[in-house]
Protein backbone atom coordinates (compact mmCIF):
# COMPACT_ATOMS: atom_id res chain seq x y z
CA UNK A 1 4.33 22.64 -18.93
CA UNK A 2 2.64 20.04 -16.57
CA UNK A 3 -0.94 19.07 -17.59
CA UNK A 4 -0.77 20.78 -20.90
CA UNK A 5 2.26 19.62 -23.37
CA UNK A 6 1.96 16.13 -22.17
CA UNK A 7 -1.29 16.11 -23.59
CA UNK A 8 -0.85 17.47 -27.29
CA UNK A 9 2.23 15.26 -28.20
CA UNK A 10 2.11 14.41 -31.78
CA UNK A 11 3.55 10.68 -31.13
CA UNK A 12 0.90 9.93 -28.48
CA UNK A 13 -1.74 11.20 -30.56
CA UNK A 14 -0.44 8.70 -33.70
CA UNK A 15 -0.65 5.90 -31.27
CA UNK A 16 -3.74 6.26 -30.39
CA UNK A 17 -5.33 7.06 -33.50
CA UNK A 18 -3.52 3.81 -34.52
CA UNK A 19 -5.50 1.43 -31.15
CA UNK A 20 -8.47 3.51 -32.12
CA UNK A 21 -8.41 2.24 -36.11
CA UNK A 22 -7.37 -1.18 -34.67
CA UNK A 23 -10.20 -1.36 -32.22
CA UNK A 24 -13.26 -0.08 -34.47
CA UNK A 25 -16.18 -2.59 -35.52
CA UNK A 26 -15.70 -1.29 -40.23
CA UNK A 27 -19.32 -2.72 -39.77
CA UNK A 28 -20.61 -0.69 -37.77
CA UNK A 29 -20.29 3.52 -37.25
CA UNK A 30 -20.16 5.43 -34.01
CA UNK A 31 -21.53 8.50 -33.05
CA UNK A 32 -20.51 10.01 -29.93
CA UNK A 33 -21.90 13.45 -28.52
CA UNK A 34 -19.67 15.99 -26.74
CA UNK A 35 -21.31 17.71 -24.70
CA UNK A 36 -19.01 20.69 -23.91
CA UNK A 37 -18.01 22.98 -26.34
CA UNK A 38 -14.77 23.53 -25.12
CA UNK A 39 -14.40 19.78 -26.65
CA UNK A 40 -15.74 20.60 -29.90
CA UNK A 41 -13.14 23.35 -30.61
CA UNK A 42 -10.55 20.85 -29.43
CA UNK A 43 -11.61 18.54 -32.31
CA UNK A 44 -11.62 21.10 -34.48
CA UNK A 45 -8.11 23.19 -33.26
CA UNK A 46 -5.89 20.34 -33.71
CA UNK A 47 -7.84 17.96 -35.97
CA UNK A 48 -8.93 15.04 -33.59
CA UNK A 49 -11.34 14.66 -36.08
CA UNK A 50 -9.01 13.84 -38.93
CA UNK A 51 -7.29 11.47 -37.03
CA UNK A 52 -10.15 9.42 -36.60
CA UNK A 53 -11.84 5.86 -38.96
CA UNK A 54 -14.58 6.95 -41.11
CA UNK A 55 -16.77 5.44 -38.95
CA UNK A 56 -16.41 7.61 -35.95
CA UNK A 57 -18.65 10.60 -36.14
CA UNK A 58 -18.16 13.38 -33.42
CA UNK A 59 -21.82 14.84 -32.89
CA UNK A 60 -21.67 18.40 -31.37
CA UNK A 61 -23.91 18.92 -27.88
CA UNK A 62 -25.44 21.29 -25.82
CA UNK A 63 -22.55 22.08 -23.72
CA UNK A 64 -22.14 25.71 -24.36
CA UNK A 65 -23.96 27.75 -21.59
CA UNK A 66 -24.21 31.20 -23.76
CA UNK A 67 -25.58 28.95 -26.89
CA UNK A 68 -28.33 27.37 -25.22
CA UNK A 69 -29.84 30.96 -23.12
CA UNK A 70 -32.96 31.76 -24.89
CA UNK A 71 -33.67 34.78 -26.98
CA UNK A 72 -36.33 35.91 -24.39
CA UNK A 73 -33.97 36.38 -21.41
CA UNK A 74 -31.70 38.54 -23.41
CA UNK A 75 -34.35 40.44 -24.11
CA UNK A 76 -35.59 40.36 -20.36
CA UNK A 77 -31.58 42.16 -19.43
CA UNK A 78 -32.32 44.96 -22.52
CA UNK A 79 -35.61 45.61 -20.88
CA UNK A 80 -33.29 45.82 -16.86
CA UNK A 81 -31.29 48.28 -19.05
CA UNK A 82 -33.98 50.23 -20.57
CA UNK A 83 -36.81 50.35 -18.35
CA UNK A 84 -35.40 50.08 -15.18
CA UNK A 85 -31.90 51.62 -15.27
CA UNK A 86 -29.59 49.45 -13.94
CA UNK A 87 -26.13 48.82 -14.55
CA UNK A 88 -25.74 44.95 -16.04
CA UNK A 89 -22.97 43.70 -15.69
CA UNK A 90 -22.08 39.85 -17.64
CA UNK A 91 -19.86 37.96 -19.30
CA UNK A 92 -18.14 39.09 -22.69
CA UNK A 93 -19.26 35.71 -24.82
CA UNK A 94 -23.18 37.42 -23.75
CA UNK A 95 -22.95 40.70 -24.87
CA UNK A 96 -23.25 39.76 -29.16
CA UNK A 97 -25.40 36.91 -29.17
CA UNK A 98 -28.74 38.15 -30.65
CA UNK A 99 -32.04 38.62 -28.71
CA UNK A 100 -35.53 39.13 -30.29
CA UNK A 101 -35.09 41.64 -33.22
CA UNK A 102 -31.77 41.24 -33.52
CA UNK A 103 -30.89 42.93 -30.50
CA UNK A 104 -28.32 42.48 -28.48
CA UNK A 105 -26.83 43.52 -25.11
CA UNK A 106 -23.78 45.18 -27.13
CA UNK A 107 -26.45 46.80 -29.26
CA UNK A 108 -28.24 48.32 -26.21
CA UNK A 109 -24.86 49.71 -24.79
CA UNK A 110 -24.03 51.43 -28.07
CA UNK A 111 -27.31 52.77 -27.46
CA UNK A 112 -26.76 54.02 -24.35
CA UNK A 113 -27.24 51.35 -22.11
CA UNK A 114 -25.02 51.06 -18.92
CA UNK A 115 -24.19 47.39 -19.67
CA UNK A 116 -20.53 46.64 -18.72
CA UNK A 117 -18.41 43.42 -19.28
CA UNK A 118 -16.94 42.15 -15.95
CA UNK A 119 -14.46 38.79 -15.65
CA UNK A 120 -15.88 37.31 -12.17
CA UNK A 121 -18.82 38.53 -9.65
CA UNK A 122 -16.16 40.28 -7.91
CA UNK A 123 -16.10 42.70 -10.32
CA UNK A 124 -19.79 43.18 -10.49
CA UNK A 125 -19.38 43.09 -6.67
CA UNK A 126 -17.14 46.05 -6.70
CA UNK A 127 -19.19 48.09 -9.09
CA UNK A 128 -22.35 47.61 -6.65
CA UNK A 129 -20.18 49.29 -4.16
CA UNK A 130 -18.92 51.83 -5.99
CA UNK A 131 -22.26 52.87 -7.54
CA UNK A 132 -24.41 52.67 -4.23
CA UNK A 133 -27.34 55.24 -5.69
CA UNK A 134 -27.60 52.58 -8.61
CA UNK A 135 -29.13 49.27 -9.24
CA UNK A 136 -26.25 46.47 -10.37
CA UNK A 137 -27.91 43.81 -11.68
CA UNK A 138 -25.28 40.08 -12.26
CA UNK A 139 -26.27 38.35 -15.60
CA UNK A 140 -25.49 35.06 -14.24
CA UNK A 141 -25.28 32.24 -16.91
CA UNK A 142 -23.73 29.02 -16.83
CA UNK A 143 -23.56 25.38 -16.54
CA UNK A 144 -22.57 23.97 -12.30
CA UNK A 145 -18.91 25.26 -13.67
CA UNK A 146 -20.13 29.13 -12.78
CA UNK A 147 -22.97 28.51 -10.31
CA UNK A 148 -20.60 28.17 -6.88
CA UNK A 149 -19.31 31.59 -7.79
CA UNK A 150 -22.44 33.46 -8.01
CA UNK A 151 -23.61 31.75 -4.78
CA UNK A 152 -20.28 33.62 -2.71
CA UNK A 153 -21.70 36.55 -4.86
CA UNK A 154 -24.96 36.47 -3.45
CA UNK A 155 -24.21 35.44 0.60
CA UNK A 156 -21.03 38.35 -0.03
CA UNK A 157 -23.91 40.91 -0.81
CA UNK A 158 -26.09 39.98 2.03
CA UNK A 159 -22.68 40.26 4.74
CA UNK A 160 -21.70 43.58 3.72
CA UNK A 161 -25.69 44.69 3.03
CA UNK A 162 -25.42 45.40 -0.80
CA UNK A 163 -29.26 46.34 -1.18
CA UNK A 164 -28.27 47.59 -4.74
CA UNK A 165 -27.50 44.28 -5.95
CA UNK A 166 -28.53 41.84 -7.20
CA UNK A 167 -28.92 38.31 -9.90
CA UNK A 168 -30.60 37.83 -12.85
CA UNK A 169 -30.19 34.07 -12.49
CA UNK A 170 -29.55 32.02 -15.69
CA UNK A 171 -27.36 28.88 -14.12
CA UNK A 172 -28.69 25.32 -15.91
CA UNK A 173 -27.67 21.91 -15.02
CA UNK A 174 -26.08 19.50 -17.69
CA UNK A 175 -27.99 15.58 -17.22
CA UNK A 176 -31.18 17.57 -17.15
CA UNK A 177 -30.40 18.41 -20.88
CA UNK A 178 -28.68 15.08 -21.81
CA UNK A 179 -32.00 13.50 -20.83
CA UNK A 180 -33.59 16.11 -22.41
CA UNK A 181 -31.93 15.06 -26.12
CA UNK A 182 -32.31 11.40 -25.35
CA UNK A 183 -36.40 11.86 -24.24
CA UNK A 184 -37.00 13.81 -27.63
CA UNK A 185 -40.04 13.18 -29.90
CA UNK A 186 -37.20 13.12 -32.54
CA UNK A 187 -34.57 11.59 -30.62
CA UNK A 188 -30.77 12.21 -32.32
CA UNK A 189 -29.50 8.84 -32.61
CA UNK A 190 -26.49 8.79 -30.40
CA UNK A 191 -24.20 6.12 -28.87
CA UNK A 192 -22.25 7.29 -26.20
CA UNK A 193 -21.17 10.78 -24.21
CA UNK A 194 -17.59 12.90 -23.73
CA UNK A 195 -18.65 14.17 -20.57
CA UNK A 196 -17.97 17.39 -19.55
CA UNK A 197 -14.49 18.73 -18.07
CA UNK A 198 -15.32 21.51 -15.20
CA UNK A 199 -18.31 20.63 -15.12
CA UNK A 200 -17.10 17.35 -13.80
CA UNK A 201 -15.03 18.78 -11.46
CA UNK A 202 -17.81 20.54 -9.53
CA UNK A 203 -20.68 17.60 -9.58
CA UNK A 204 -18.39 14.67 -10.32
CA UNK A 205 -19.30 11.54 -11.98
CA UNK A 206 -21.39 10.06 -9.87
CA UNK A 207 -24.47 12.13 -11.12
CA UNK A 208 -24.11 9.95 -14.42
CA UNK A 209 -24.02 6.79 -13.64
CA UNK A 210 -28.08 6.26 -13.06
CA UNK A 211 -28.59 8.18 -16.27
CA UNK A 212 -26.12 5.49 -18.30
CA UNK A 213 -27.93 2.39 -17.09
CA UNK A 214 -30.86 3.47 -17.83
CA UNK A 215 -30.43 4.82 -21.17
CA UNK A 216 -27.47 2.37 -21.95
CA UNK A 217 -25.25 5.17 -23.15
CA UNK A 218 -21.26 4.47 -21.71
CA UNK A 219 -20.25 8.10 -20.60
CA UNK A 220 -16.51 8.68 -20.17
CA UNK A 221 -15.57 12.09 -18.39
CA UNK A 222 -13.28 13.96 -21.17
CA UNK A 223 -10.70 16.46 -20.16
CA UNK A 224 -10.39 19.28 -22.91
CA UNK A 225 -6.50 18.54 -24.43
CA UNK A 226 -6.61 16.62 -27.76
CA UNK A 227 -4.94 13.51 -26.54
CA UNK A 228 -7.77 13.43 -23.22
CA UNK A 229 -10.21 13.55 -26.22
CA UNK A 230 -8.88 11.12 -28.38
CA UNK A 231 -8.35 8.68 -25.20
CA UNK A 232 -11.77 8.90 -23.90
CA UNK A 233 -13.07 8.70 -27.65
CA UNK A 234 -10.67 4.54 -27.48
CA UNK A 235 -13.10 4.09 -24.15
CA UNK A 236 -16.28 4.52 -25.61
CA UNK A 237 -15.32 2.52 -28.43
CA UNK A 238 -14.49 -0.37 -26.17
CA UNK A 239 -17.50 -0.01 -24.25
CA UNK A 240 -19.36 -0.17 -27.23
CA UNK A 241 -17.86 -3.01 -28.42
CA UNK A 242 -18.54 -4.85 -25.56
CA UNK A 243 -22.07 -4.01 -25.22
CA UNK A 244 -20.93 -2.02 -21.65
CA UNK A 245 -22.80 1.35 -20.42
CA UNK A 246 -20.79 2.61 -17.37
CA UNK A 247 -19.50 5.92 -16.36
CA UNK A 248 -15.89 5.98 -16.81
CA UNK A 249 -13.40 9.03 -15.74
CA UNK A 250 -10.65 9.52 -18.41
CA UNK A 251 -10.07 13.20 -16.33
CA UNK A 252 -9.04 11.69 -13.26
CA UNK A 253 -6.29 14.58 -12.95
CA UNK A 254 -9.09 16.96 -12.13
CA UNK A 255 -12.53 14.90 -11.18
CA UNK A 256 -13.42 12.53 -8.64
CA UNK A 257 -16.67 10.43 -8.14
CA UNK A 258 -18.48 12.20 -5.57
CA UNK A 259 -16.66 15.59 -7.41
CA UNK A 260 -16.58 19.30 -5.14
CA UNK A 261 -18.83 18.70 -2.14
CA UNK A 262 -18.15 22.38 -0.67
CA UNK A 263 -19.42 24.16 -3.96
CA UNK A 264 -22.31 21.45 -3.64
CA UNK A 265 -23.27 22.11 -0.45
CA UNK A 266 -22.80 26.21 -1.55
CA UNK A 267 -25.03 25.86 -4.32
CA UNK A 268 -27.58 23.92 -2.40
CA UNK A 269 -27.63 26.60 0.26
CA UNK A 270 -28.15 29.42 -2.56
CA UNK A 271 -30.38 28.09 -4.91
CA UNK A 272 -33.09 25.53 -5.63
CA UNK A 273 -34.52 23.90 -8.62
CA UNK A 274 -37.10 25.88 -11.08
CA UNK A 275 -40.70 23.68 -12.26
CA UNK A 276 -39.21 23.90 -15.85
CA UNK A 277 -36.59 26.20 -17.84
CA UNK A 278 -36.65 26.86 -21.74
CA UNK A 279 -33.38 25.74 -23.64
CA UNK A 280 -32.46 27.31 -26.64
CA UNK A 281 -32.61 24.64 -29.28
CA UNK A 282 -34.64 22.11 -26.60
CA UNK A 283 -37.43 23.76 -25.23
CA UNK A 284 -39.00 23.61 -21.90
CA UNK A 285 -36.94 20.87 -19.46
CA UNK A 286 -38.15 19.73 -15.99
CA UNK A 287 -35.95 21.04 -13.71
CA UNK A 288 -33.20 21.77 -15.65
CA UNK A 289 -32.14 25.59 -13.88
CA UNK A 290 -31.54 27.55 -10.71
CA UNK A 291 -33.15 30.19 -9.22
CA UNK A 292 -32.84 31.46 -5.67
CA UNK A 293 -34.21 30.05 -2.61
CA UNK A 294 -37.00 32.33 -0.60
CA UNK A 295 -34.41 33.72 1.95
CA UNK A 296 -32.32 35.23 -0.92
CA UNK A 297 -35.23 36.92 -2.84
CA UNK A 298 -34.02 40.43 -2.08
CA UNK A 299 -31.00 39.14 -4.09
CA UNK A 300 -33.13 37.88 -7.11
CA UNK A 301 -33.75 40.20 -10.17
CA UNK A 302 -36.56 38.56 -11.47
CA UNK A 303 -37.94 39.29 -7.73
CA UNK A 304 -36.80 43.02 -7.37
CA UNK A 305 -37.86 44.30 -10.90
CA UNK A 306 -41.15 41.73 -11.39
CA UNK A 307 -39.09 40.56 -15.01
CA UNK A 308 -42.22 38.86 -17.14
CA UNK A 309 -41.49 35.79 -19.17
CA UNK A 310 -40.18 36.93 -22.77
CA UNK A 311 -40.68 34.79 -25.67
CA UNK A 312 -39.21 35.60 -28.99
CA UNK A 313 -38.24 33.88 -32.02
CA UNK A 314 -34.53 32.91 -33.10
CA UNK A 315 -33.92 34.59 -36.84
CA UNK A 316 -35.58 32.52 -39.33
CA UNK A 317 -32.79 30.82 -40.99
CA UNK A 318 -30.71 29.73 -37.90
CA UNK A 319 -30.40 26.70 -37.63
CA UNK A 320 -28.45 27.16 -34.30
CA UNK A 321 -31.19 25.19 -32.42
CA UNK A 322 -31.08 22.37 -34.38
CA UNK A 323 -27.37 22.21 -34.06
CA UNK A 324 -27.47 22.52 -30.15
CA UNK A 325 -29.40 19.15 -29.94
CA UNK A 326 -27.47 17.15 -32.60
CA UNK A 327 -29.58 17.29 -35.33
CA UNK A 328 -27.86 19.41 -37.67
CA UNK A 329 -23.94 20.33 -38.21
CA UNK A 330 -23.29 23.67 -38.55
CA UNK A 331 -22.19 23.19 -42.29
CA UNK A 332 -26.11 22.27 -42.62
CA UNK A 333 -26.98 26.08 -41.73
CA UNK A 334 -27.51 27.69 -45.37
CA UNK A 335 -26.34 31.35 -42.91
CA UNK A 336 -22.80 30.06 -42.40
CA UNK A 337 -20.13 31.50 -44.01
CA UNK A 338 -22.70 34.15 -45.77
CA UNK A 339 -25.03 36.15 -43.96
CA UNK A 340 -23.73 34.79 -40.21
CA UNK A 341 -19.78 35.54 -39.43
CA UNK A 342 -18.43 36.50 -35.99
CA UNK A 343 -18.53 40.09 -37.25
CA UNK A 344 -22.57 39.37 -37.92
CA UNK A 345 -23.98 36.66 -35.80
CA UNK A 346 -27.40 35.13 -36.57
CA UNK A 347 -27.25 32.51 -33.77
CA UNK A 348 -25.39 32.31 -30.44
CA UNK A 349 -23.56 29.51 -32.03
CA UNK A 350 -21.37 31.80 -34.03
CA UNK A 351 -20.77 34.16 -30.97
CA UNK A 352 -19.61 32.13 -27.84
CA UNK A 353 -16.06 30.60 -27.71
CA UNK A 354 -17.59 27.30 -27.26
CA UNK A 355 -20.00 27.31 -30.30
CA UNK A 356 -20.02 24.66 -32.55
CA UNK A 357 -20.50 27.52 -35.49
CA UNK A 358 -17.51 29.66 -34.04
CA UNK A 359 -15.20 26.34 -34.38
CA UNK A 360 -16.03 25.55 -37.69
CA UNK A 361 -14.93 29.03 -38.87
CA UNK A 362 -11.96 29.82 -36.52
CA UNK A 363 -10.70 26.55 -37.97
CA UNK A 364 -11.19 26.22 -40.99
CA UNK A 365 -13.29 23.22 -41.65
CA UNK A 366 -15.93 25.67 -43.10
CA UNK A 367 -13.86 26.24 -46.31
CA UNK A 368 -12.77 22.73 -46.00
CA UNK A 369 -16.78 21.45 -46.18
């Protein structure tokens, strides 16, 4: 299968965990973030990290867009639900993570709620339509990966006249929050980046390169298959080695430098940049989300139902936040493994697909630590 069995052969992957053991500094150790979590449970699924020296040390990012939404704005699409009426419609990784009080949007439906798991904004599109005496409100969340589709949402709605929908707008942008964990009172120490896949694809790599030079950090674009991860792990090392901090594309398959300039220019049409935006795990960042732009307000939840800013607590225990920003693993989390399961999440970590928390126990390296 092209693109895919290429990329997992067990040979390949011996050869280059043999350059990588040749190449490494035994003096020194090398931690390198990745930011997506779709390459944290590629470590983890076929044991990347087993294959690696001692002295490389995967540290687990940000990169997982239903990890970092904060408690408050799950709360703010119970209260749609609740007080308002409306159908929500989102994304099946949203509907367990918890909200304040342990609530959650799967909670609420059991409850009554008219909450409904869709698999694109078509579908939330359609149920508009079909329900025009209701309110359908889009939980939009997501990195640049998902933005360019809820921006065709949004200009479809206004062509056919959909006054019954609308977006609850949740869309963040990833070197806002790289910057964010390298400008830290308590940075992580960190060396280097995997860069994100689809991400990537949409913004390309160009949007990196002023952020390596001036923290010094070598980036190299990481596609999601072990041996991408392993390969791009060999270029960081040899950056580092030489003292080097440039952007480098190991996913040239799929990204370019200046990356998908008609979902840019979409997304610029659609949206513009909030003051500030709270991150689950790293607070309040500059300009690090989407909302949408004045012409599209009849479009914009927040707009339509007057949504006031929640703010709620994560479960005392969690140390989800801690793990988003690289400061804890989620073997560090005292809930793992006893109180928190997939069956009884604390922490968004342990609910998305892409959390670090969900990897460790879907493969194993819980019992293993």
């Amino acid at each position: 299968m092209k693109y895919i069995d290429e990329f997992r052969q067990h040979d390949l992957a011996q050869q280059l965990a043999n350059s990588i053991a040749q190449t490494v500094n035994p003096d020194r150790h090398y931690r390198l973030m990745e930011f997506c979590g779709g390459h944290t449970h590629a470590i983890f699924r076929y044991g990347v990290q087993d294959l690696m020296p001692s002295n490389v040390e995967f540290i687990h990012g940000p990169g997982c867009p239903v990890c970092v939404l904060p408690t408050g704005r799950i709360d703010n699409a119970i209260q749609l639900v609740e007080q308002h009426g409306v159908i929500l419609c989102t994304y099946a990784d949203l509907m367990r993570v918890p909200g304040g009080g342990r609530q959650s949007l799967l909670k609420a439906k059991a409850a009554g709620g008219d909450i409904r798991m869709v698999y694109s904004t078509q579908d939330a599109l359609k149920i508009a339509r079909d329900n025009p005496d209701r309110q359908v409100v889009f939980f939009a969340i997501g990195f640049e990966t998902t933005t360019p589709p809820t921006a065709v949402a949004v200009k479809q709605a206004q062509a056919e006249g959909l006054t019954n929908f609308s977006v609850f707008c949740n869309h963040v942008l990833t070197p806002a929050a790289m910057q964010a964990i390298l400008d830290a009172p308590e940075p992580v120490q960190i060396d280097a980046f995997l860069g994100p896949s689809h991400v990537s694809s949409v913004i390309g790599s160009k949007p990196y390169e002023t952020f390596a030079e001036h923290y010094a950090k070598p980036i190299v674009i990481a596609g999601f298959e072990p041996l991408d991860v392993m390969q791009s792990a060999l270029m960081l090392i040899r950056q580092l080695n030489a003292g080097q901090h440039t952007v480098e594309n190991e996913y040239s398959r799929a990204v370019t430098r200046e990356g998908n300039l008609k979902a840019q220019a979409l997304m610029a049409e659609i949206f513009e940049l909030r003051p500030h935006f709270e991150w689950r795990g790293l607070g309040l960042i500059p300009h690090s989300a989407l909302k949408l732009k004045a012409e599209y307000a009849e479009f914009d939840a927040e707009q339509r139902f007057d949504m006031p800013a929640i703010q709620a607590s994560d479960v005392k225990g969690c140390d989800c936040p801690a793990i988003l920003r690289g400061a804890k693993k989620p073997q560090d989390c005292k809930l793992l493994g006893t109180v928190c399961t997939p069956e009884n999440p604390m922490g968004s970590c342990m609910v998305s697909s892409e959390g670090a928390c969900a990897a460790y126990w879907s493969y194993g390296r819980l019992r293993q630590s």
